[in-house]
C-alpha atoms as a PDB file:
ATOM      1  CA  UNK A   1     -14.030  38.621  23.447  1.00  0.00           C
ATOM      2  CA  UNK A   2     -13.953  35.542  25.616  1.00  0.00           C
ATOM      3  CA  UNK A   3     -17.310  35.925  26.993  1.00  0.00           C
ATOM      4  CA  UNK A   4     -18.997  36.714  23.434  1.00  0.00           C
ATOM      5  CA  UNK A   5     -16.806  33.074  22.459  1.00  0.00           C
ATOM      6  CA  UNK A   6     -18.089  31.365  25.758  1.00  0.00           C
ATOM      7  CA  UNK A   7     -21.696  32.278  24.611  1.00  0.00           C
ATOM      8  CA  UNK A   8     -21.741  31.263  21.137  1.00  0.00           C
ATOM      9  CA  UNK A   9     -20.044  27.854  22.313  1.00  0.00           C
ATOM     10  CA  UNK A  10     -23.173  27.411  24.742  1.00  0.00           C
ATOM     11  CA  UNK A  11     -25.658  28.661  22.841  1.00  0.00           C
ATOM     12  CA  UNK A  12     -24.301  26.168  19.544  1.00  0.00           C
ATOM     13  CA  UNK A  13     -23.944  23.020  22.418  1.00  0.00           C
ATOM     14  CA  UNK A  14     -27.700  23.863  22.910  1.00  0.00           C
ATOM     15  CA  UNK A  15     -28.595  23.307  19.429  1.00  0.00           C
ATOM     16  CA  UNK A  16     -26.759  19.912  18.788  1.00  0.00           C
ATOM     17  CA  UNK A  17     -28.503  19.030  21.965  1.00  0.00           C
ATOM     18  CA  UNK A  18     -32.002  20.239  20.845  1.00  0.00           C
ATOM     19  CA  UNK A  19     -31.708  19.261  17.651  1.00  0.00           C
ATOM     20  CA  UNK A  20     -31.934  15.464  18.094  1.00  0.00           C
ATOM     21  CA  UNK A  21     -34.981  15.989  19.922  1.00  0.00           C
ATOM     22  CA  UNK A  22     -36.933  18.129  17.592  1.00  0.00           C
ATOM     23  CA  UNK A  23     -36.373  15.916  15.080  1.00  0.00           C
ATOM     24  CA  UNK A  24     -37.495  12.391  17.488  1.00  0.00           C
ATOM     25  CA  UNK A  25     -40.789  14.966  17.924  1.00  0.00           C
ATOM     26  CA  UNK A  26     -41.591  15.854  14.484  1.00  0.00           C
ATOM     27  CA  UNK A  27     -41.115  11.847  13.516  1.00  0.00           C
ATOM     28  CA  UNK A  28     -42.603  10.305  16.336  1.00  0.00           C
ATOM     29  CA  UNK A  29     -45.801  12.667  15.388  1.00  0.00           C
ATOM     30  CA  UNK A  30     -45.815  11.647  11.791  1.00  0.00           C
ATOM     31  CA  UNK A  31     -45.789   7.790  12.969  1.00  0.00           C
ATOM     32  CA  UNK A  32     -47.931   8.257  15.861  1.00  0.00           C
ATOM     33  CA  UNK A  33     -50.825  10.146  13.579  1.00  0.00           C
ATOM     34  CA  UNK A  34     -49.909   7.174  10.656  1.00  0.00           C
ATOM     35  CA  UNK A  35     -50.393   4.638  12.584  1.00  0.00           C
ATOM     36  CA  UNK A  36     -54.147   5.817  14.348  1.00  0.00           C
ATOM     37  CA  UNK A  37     -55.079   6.893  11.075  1.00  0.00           C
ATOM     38  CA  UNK A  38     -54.313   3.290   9.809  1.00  0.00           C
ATOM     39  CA  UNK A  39     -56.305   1.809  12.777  1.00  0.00           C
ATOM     40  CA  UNK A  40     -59.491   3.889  12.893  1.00  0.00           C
ATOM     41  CA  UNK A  41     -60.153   3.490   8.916  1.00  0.00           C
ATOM     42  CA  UNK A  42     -63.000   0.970  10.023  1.00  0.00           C
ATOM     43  CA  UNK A  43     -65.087   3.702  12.701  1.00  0.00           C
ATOM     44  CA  UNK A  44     -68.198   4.876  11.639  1.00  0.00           C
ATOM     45  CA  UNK A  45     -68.020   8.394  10.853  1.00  0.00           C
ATOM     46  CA  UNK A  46     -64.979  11.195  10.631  1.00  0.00           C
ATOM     47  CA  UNK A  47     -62.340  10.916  12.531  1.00  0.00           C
ATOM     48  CA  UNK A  48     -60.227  13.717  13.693  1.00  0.00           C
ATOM     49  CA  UNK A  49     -57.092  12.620  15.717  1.00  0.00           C
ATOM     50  CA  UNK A  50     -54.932  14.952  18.001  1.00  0.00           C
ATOM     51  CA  UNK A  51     -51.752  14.141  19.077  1.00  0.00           C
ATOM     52  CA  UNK A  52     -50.529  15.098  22.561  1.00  0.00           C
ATOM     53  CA  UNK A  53     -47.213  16.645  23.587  1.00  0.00           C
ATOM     54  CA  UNK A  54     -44.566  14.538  24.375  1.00  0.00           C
ATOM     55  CA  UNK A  55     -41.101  16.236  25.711  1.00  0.00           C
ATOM     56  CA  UNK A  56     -38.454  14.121  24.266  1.00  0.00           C
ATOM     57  CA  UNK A  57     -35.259  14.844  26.592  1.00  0.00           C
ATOM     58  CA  UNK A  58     -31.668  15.203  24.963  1.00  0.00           C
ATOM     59  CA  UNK A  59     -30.984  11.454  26.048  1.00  0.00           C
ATOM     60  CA  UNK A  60     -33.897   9.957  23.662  1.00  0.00           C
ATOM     61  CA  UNK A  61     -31.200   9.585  20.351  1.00  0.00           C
ATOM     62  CA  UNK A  62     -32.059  10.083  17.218  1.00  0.00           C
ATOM     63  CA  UNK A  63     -34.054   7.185  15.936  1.00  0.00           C
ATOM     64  CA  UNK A  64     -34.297   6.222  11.748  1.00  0.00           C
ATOM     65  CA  UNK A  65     -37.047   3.240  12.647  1.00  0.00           C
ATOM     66  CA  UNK A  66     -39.381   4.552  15.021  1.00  0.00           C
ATOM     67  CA  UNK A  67     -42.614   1.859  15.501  1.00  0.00           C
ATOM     68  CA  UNK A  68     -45.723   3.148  16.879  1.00  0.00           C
ATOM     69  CA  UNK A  69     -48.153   0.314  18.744  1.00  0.00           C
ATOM     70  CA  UNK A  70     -51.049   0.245  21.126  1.00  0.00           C
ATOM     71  CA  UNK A  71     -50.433  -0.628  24.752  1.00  0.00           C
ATOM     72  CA  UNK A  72     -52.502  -3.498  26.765  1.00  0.00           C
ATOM     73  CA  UNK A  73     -56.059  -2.109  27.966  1.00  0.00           C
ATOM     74  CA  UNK A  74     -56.178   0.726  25.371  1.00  0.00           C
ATOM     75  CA  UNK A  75     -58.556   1.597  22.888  1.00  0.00           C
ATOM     76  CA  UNK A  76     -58.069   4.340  19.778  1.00  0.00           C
ATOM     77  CA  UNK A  77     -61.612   5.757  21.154  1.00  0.00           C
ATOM     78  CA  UNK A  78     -61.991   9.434  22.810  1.00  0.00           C
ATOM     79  CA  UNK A  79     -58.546   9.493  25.028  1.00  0.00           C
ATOM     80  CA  UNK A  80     -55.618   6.799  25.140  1.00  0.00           C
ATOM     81  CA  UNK A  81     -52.411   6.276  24.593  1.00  0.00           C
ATOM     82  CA  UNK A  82     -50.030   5.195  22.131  1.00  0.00           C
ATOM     83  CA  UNK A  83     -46.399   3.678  22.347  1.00  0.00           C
ATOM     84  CA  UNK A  84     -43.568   4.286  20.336  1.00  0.00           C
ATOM     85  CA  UNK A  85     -40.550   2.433  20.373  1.00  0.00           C
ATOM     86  CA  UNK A  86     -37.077   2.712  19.050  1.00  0.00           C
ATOM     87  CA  UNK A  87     -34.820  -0.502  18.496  1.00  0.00           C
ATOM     88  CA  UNK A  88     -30.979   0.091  18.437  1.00  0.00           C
ATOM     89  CA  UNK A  89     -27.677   0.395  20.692  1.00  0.00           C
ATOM     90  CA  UNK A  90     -29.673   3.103  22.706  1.00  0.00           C
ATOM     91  CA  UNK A  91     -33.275   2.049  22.590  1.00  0.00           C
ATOM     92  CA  UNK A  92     -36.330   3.724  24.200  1.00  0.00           C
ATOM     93  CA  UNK A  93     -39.656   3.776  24.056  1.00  0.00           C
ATOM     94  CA  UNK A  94     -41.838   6.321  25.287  1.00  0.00           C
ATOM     95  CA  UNK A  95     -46.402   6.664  25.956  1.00  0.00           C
ATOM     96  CA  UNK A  96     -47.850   9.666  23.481  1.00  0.00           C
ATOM     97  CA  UNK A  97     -51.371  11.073  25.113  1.00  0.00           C
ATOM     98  CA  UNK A  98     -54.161  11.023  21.642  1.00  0.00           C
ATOM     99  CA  UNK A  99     -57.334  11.556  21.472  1.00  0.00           C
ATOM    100  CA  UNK A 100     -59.525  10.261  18.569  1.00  0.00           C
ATOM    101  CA  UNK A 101     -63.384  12.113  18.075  1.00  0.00           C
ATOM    102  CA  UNK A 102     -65.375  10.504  16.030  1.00  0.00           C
ATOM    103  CA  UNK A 103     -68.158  12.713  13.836  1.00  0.00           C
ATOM    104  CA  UNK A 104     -71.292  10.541  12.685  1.00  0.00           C
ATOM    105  CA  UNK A 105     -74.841   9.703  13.120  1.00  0.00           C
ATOM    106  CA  UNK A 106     -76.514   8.217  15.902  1.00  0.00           C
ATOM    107  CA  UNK A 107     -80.145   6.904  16.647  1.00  0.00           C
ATOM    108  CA  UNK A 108     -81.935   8.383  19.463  1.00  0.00           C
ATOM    109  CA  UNK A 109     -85.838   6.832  20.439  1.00  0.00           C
ATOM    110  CA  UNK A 110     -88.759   9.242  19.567  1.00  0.00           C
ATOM    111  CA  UNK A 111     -91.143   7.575  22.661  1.00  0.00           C
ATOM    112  CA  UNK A 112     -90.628   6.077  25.742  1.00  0.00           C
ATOM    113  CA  UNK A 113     -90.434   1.839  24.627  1.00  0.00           C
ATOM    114  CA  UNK A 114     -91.141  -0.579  26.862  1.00  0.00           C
ATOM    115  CA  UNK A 115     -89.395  -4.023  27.709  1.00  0.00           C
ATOM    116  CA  UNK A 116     -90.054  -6.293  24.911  1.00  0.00           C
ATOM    117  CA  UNK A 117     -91.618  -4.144  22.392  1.00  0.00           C
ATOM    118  CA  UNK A 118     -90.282  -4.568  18.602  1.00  0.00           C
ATOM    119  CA  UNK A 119     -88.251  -1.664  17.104  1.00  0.00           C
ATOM    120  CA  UNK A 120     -90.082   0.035  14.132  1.00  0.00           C
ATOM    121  CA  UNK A 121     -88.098   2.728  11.891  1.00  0.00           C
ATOM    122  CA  UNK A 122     -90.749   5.306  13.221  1.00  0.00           C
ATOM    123  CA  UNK A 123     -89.166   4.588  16.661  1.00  0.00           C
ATOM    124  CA  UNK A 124     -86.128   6.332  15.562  1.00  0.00           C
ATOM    125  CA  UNK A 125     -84.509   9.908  14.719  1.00  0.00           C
ATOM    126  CA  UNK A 126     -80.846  10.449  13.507  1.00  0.00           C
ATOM    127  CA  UNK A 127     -78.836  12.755  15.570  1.00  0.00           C
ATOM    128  CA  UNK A 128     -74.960  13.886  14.866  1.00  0.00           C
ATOM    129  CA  UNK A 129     -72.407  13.924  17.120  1.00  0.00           C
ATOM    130  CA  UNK A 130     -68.942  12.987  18.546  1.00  0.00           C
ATOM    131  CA  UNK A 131     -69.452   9.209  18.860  1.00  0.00           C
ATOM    132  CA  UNK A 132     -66.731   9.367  21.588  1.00  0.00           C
ATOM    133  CA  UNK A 133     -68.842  11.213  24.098  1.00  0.00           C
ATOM    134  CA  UNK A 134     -71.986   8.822  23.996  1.00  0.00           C
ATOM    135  CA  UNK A 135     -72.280   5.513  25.879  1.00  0.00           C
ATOM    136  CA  UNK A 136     -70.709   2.245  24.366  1.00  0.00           C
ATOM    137  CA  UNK A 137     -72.406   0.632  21.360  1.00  0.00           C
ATOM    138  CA  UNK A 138     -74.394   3.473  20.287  1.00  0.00           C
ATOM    139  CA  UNK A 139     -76.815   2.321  17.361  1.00  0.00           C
ATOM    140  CA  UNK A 140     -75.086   3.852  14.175  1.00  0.00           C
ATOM    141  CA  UNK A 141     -77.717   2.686  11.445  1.00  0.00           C
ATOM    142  CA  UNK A 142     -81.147   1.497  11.421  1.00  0.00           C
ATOM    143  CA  UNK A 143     -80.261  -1.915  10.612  1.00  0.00           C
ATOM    144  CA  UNK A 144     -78.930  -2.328  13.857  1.00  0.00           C
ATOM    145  CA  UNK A 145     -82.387  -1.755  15.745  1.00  0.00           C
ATOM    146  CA  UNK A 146     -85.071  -2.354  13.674  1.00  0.00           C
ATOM    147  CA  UNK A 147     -86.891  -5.368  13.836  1.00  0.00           C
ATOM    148  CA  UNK A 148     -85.154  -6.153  17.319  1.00  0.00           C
ATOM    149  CA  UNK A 149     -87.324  -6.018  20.699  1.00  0.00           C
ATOM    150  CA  UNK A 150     -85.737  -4.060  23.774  1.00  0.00           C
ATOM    151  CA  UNK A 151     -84.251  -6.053  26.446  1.00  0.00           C
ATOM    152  CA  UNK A 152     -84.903  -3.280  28.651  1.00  0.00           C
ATOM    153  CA  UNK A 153     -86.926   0.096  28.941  1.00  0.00           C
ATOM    154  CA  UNK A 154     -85.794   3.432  27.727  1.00  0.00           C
ATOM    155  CA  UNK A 155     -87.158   6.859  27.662  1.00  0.00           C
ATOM    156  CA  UNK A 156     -87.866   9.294  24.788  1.00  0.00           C
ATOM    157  CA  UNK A 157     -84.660  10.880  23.147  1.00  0.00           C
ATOM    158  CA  UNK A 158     -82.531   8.155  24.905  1.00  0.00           C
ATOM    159  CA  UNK A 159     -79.533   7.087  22.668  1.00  0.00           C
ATOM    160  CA  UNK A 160     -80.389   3.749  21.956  1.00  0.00           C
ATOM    161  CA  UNK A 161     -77.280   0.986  22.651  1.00  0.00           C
ATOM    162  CA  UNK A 162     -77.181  -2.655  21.246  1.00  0.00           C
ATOM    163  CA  UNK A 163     -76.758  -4.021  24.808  1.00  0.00           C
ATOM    164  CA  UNK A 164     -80.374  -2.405  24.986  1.00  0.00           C
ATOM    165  CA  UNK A 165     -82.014  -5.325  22.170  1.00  0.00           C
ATOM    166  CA  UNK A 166     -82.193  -8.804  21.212  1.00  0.00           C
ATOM    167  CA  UNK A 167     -83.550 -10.410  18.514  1.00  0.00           C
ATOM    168  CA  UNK A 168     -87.454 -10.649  18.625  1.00  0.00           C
ATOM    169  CA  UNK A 169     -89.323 -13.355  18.773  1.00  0.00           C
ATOM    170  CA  UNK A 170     -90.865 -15.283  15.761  1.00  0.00           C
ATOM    171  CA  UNK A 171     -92.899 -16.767  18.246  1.00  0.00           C
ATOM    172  CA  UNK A 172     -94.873 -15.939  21.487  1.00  0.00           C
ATOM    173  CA  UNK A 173     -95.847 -18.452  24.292  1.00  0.00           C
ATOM    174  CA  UNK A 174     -99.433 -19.420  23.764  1.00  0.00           C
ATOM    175  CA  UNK A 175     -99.473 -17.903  20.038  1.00  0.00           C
ATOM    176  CA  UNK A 176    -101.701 -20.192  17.477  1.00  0.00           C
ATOM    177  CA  UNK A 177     -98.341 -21.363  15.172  1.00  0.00           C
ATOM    178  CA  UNK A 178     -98.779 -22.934  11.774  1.00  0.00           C
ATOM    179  CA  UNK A 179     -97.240 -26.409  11.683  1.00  0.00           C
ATOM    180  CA  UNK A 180     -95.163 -26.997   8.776  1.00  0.00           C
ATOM    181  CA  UNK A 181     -94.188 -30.758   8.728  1.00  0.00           C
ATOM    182  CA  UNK A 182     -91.867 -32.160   6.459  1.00  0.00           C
ATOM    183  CA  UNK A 183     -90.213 -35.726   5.703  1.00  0.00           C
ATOM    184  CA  UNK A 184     -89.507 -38.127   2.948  1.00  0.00           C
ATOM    185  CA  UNK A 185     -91.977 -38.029   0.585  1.00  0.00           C
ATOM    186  CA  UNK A 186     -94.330 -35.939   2.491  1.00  0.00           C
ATOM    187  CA  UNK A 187     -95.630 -32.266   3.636  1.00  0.00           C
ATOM    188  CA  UNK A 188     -98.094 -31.586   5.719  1.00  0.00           C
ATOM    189  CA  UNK A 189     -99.211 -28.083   7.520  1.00  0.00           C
ATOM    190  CA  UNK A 190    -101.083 -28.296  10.452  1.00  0.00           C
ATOM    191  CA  UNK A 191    -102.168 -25.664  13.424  1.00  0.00           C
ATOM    192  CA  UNK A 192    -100.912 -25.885  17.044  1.00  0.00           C
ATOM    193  CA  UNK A 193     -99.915 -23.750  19.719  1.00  0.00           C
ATOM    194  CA  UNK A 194     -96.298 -22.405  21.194  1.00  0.00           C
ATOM    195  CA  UNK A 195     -95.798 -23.420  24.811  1.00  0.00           C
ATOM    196  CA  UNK A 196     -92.984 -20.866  24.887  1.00  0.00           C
ATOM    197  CA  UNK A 197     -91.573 -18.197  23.250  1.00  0.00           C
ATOM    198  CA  UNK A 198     -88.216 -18.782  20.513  1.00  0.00           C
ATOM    199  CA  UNK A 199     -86.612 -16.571  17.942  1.00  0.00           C
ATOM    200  CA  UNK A 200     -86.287 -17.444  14.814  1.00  0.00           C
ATOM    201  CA  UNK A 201     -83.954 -20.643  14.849  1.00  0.00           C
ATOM    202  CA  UNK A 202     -84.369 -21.435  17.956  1.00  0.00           C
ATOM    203  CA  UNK A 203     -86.548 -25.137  18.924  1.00  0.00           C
ATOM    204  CA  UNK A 204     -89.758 -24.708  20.459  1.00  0.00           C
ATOM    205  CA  UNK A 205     -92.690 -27.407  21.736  1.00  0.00           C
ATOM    206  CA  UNK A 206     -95.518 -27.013  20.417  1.00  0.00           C
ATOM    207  CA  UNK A 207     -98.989 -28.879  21.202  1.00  0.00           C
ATOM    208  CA  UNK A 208    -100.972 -29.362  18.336  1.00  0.00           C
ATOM    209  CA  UNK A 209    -104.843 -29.846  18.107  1.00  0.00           C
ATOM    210  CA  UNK A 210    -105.004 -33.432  18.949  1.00  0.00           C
ATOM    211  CA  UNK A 211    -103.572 -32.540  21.988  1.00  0.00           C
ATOM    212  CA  UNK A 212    -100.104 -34.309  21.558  1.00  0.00           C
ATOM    213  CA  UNK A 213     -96.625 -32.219  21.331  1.00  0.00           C
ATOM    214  CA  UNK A 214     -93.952 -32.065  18.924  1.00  0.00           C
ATOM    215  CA  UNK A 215     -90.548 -29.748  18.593  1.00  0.00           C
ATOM    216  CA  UNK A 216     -89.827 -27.403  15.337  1.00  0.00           C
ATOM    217  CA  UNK A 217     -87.574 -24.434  15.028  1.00  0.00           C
ATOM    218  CA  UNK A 218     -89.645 -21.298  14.763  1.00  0.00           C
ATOM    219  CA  UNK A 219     -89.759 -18.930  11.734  1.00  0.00           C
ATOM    220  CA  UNK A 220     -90.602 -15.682  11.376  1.00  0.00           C
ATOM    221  CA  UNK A 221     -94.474 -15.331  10.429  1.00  0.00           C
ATOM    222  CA  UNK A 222     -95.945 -17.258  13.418  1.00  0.00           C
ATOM    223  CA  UNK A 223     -94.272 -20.727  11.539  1.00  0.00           C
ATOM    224  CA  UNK A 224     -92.826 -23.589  13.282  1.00  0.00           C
ATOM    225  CA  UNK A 225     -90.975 -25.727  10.762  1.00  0.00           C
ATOM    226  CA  UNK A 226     -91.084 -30.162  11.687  1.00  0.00           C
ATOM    227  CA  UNK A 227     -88.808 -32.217  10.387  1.00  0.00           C
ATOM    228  CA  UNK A 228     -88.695 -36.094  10.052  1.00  0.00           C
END
């Protein structure tokens, strides 16, 4: 009789200890997977999160106000890590493993481009894919590429990266420009020629056909726009 007593006493001791703990698990979960959810509304694509397992030990007490935040050098991208704290007379906080894939489209190159070529939309096929497992800055949409010259060369059925473009030029060194002078009163177009090359909004010299020079900011079209 006193050993079926003992065991019942143990085995109910070992559910007021547990129980604390399941419960910290199942809310720490719930906050954890709120607050990633919350922070990955802006990614571009679906995002599946998966929250690792954390064993909460009989010392972690129960906790009404658990708040979930994201520790220095993390990112909610492929695998990290999320804290969770607990305020109170017996506060903790503990690090919960996550990992966040991301499901969405992608722009690979259909040729090999060279340095300084301009992106076309023919220059580009879609791909899908976990966004997580390709190199930072993947091109998402065409908007992002096209219209933009490469900064360096890349081979066919490369993913193409924004580190990988810059804005292209509006105008080339040595290109014939057209001269568009304006001032008070006055507006004169003229030809010349770019001694260098400038995106659009950027100043460039230019030497006209008289042979003297003058500065302009470059437009798109081969213009270079004078102001007095």
């Amino acid at each position: 009789m006193r050993t079926d007593i003992l065991r019942w006493t143990l085995m109910l001791l070992s559910v007021l200890l547990v129980a604390p703990s399941l419960a910290n698990t199942v809310q720490m979960r719930h906050v954890v997977e709120e607050f990633v959810r919350a922070q990955t509304q802006g990614l571009p694509g679906a995002v599946t999160i998966s929250v690792g397992s954390v064993d909460l030990k009989a010392n972690f007490s129960a906790c009404r106000d658990m708040q979930a935040f994201l520790p220095p050098g993390n990112r909610l991208w492929g695998r990290s890590i999320v804290g969770v704290r607990c305020s109170g007379e017996r506060a903790w906080t503990l690090y919960v493993p996550v990992t966040v894939k991301v499901a969405g489209e992608y722009f690979v190159t259909t040729r090999a481009i060279a340095a300084g070529e301009v992106i076309s939309d023919s220059d580009l096929t879609r791909m899908n894919g976990d966004l997580t497992d390709l190199p930072p800055g993947v091109v998402t949409a065409p908007a992002q590429a096209v219209g933009r010259s490469m900064s360096v060369g890349t081979q066919a059925g490369r993913p193409l990266r924004a580190d990988m473009l810059r804005q292209a030029y509006a105008v080339q060194s040595g290109q014939s420009v057209k001269l568009h002078a304006r001032g008070n009163g006055f507006d004169v177009s003229n030809e010349g020629r770019a001694l260098a090359a400038a995106q659009d909004g950027q100043v460039v010299s230019v030497r006209t056909q008289s042979g003297s020079t003058v500065s302009g900011v470059a437009r798109s079209g081969g213009v270079v726009e004078v102001r007095f």
